[in-house]
N, C-alpha and C. Protein backbone atom coordinates (compact mmCIF):
# COMPACT_ATOMS: atom_id res chain seq x y z
N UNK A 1 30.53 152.04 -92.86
CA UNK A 1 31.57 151.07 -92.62
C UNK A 1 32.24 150.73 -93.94
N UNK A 2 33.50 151.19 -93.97
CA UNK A 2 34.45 150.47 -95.14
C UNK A 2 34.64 148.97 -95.06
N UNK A 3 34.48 147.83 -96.18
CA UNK A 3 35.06 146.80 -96.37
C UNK A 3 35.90 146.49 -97.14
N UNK A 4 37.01 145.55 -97.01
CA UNK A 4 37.52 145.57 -98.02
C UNK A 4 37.34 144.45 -98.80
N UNK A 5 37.71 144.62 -100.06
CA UNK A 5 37.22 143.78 -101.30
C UNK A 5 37.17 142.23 -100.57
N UNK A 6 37.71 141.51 -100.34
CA UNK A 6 37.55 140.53 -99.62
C UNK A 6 36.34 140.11 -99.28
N UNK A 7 36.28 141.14 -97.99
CA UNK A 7 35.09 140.80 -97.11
C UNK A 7 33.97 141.24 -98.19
N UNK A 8 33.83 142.24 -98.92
CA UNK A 8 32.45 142.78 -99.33
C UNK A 8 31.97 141.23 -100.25
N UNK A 9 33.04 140.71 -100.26
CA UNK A 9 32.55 139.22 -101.37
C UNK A 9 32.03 138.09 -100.73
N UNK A 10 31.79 138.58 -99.19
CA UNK A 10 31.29 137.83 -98.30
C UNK A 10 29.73 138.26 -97.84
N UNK A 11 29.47 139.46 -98.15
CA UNK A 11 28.23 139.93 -98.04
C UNK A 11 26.90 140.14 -99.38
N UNK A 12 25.95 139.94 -98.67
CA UNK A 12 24.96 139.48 -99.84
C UNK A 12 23.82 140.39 -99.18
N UNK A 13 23.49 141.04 -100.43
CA UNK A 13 22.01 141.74 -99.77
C UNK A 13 20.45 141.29 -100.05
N UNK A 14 19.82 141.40 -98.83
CA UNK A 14 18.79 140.76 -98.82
C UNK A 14 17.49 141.82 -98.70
N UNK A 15 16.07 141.59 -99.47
CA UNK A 15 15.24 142.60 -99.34
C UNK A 15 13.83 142.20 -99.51
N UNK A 16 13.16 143.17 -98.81
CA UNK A 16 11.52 142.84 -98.40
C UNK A 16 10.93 143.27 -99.19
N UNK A 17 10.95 144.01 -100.75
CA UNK A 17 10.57 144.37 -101.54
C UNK A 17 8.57 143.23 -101.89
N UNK A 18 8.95 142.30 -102.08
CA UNK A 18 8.18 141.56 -102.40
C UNK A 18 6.71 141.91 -101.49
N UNK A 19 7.61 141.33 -100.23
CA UNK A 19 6.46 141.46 -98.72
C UNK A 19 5.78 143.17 -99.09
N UNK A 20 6.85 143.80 -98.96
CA UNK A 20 6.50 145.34 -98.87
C UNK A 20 4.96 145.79 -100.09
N UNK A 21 5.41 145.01 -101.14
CA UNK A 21 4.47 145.40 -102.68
C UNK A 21 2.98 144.58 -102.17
N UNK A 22 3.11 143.65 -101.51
CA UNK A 22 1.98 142.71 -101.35
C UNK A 22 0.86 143.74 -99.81
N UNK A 23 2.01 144.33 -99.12
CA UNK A 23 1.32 144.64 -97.71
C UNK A 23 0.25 146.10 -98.57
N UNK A 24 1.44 146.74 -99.79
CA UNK A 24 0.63 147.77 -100.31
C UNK A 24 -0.22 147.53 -101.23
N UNK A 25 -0.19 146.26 -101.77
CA UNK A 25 -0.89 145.84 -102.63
C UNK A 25 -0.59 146.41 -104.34
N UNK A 26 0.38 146.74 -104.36
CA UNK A 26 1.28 146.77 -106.15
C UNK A 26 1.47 145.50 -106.22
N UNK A 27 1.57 145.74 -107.91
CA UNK A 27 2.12 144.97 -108.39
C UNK A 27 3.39 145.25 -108.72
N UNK A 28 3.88 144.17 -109.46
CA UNK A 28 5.80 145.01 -110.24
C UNK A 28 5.28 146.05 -111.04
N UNK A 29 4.54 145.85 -111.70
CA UNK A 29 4.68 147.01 -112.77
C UNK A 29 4.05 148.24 -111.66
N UNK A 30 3.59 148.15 -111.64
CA UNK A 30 2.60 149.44 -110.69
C UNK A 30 4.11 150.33 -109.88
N UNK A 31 4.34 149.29 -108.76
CA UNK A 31 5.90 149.92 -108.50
C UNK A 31 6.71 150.30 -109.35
N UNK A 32 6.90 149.57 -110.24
CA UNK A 32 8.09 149.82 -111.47
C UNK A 32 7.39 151.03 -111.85
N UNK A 33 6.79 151.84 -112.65
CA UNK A 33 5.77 152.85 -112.58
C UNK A 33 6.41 153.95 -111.85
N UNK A 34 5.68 153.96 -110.58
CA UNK A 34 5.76 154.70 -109.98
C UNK A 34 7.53 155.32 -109.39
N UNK A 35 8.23 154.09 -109.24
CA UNK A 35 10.20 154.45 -109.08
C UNK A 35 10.98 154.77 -110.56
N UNK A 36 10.06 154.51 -111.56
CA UNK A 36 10.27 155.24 -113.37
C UNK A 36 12.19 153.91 -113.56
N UNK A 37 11.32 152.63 -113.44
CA UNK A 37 12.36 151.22 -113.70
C UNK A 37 11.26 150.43 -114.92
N UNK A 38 11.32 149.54 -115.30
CA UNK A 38 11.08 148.30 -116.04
C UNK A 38 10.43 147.83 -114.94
N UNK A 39 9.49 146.99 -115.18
CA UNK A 39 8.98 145.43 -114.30
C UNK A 39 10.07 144.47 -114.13
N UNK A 40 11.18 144.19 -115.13
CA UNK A 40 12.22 143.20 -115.24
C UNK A 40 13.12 144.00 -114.05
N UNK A 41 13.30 145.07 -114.17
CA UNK A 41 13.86 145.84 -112.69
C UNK A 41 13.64 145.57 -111.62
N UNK A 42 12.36 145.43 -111.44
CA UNK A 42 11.77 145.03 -110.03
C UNK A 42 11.59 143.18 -109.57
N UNK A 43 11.47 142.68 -110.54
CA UNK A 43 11.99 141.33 -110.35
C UNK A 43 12.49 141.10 -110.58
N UNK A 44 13.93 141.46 -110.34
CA UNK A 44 15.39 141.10 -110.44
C UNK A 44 15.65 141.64 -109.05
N UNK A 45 15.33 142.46 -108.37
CA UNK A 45 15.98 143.29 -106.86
C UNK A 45 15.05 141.78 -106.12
N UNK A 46 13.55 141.78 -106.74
CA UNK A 46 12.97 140.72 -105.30
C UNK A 46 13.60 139.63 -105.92
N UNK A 47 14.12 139.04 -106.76
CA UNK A 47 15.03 137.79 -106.67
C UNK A 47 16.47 137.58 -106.82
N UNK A 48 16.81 138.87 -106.12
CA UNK A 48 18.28 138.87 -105.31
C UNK A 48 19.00 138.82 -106.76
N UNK A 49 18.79 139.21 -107.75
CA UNK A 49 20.02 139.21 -109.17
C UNK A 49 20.63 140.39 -109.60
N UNK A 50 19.60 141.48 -109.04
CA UNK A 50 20.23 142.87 -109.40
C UNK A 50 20.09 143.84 -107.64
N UNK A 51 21.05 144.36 -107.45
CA UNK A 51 21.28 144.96 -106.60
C UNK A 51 21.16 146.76 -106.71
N UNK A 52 19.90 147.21 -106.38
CA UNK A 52 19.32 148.50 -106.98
C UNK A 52 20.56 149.94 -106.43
N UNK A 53 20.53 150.83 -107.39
CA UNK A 53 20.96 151.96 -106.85
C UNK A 53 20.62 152.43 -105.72
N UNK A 54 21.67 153.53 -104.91
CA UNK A 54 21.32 153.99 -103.98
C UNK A 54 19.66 155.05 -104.00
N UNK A 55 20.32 155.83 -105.17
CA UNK A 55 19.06 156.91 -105.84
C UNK A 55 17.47 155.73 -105.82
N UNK A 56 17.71 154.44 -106.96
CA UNK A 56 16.57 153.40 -106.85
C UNK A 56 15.84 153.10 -105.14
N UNK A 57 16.77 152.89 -104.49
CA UNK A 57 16.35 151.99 -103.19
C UNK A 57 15.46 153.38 -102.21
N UNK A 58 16.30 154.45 -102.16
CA UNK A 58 15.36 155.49 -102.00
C UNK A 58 14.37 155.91 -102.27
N UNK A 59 14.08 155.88 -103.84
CA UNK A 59 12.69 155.94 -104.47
C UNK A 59 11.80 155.10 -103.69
N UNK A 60 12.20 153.77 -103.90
CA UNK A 60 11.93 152.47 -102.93
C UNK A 60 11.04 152.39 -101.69
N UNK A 61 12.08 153.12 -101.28
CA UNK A 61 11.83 153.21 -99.37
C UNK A 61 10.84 154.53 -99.37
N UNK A 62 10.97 155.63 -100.28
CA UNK A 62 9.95 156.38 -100.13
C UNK A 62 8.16 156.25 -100.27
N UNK A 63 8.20 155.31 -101.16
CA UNK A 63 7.11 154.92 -101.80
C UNK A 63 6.73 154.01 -100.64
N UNK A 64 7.34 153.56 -100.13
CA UNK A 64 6.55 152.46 -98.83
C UNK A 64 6.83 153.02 -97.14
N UNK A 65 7.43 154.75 -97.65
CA UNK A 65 7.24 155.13 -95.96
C UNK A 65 7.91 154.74 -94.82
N UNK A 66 9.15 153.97 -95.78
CA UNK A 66 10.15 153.11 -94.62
C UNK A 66 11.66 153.64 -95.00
N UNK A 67 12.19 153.46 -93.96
CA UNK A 67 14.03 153.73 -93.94
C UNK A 67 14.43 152.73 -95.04
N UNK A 68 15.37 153.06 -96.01
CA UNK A 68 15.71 152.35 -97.11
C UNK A 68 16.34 150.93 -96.05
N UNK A 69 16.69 150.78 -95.01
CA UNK A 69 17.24 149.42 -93.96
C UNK A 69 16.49 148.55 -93.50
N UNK A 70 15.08 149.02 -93.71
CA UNK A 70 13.72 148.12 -93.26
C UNK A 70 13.68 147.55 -94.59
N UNK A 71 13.78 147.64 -95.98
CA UNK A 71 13.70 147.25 -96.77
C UNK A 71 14.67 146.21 -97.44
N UNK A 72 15.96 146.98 -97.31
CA UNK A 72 17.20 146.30 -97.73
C UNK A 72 17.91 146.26 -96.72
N UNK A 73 18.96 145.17 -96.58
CA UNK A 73 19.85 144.76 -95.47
C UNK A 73 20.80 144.09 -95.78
N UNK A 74 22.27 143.95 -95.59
CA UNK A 74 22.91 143.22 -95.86
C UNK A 74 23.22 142.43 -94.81
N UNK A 75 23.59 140.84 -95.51
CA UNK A 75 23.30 140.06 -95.02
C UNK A 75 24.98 139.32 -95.08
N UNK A 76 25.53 138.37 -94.09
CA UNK A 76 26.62 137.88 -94.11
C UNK A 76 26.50 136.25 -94.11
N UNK A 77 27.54 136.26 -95.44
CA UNK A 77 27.36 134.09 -95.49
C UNK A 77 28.07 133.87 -94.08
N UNK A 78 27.60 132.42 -94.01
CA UNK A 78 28.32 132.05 -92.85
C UNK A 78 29.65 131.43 -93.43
């Protein structure tokens, strides 16, 4: 889906990263590690400040066995 600049300034992405590291039991660094990021990388995506690459979020979703959309989602302000 195309947006245009407008609207995309209306959408905010939201992600289970956190939940996901805890169900596998990583830590940041351990993940950070294993997707070849910083620890400051990985807590910045679970506190919504940095918004990961497509290539990143894949690494991501591979490492936890899930569709990169179970993980990340965008989300719309009201």
């Amino acid at each position: 889906m195309y947006l245009l600049p407008s609207q995309a300034d209306k959408l905010e992405m939201i992600n289970k990263l956190k939940v996901e590291r805890a169900i596998h039991n990583l830590t940041q660094e351990e993940l950070a590690q294993k997707v070849g990021v910083s620890r400051q990388t990985i807590n910045s995506i679970e506190k919504n400040r940095y918004v990961p690459s497509t290539v990143l979020s894949l690494k991501i979703s591979k490492i936890f066995n899930k569709p990169v959309n179970e993980i990340f989602e965008l989300e719309k302000d009201d």
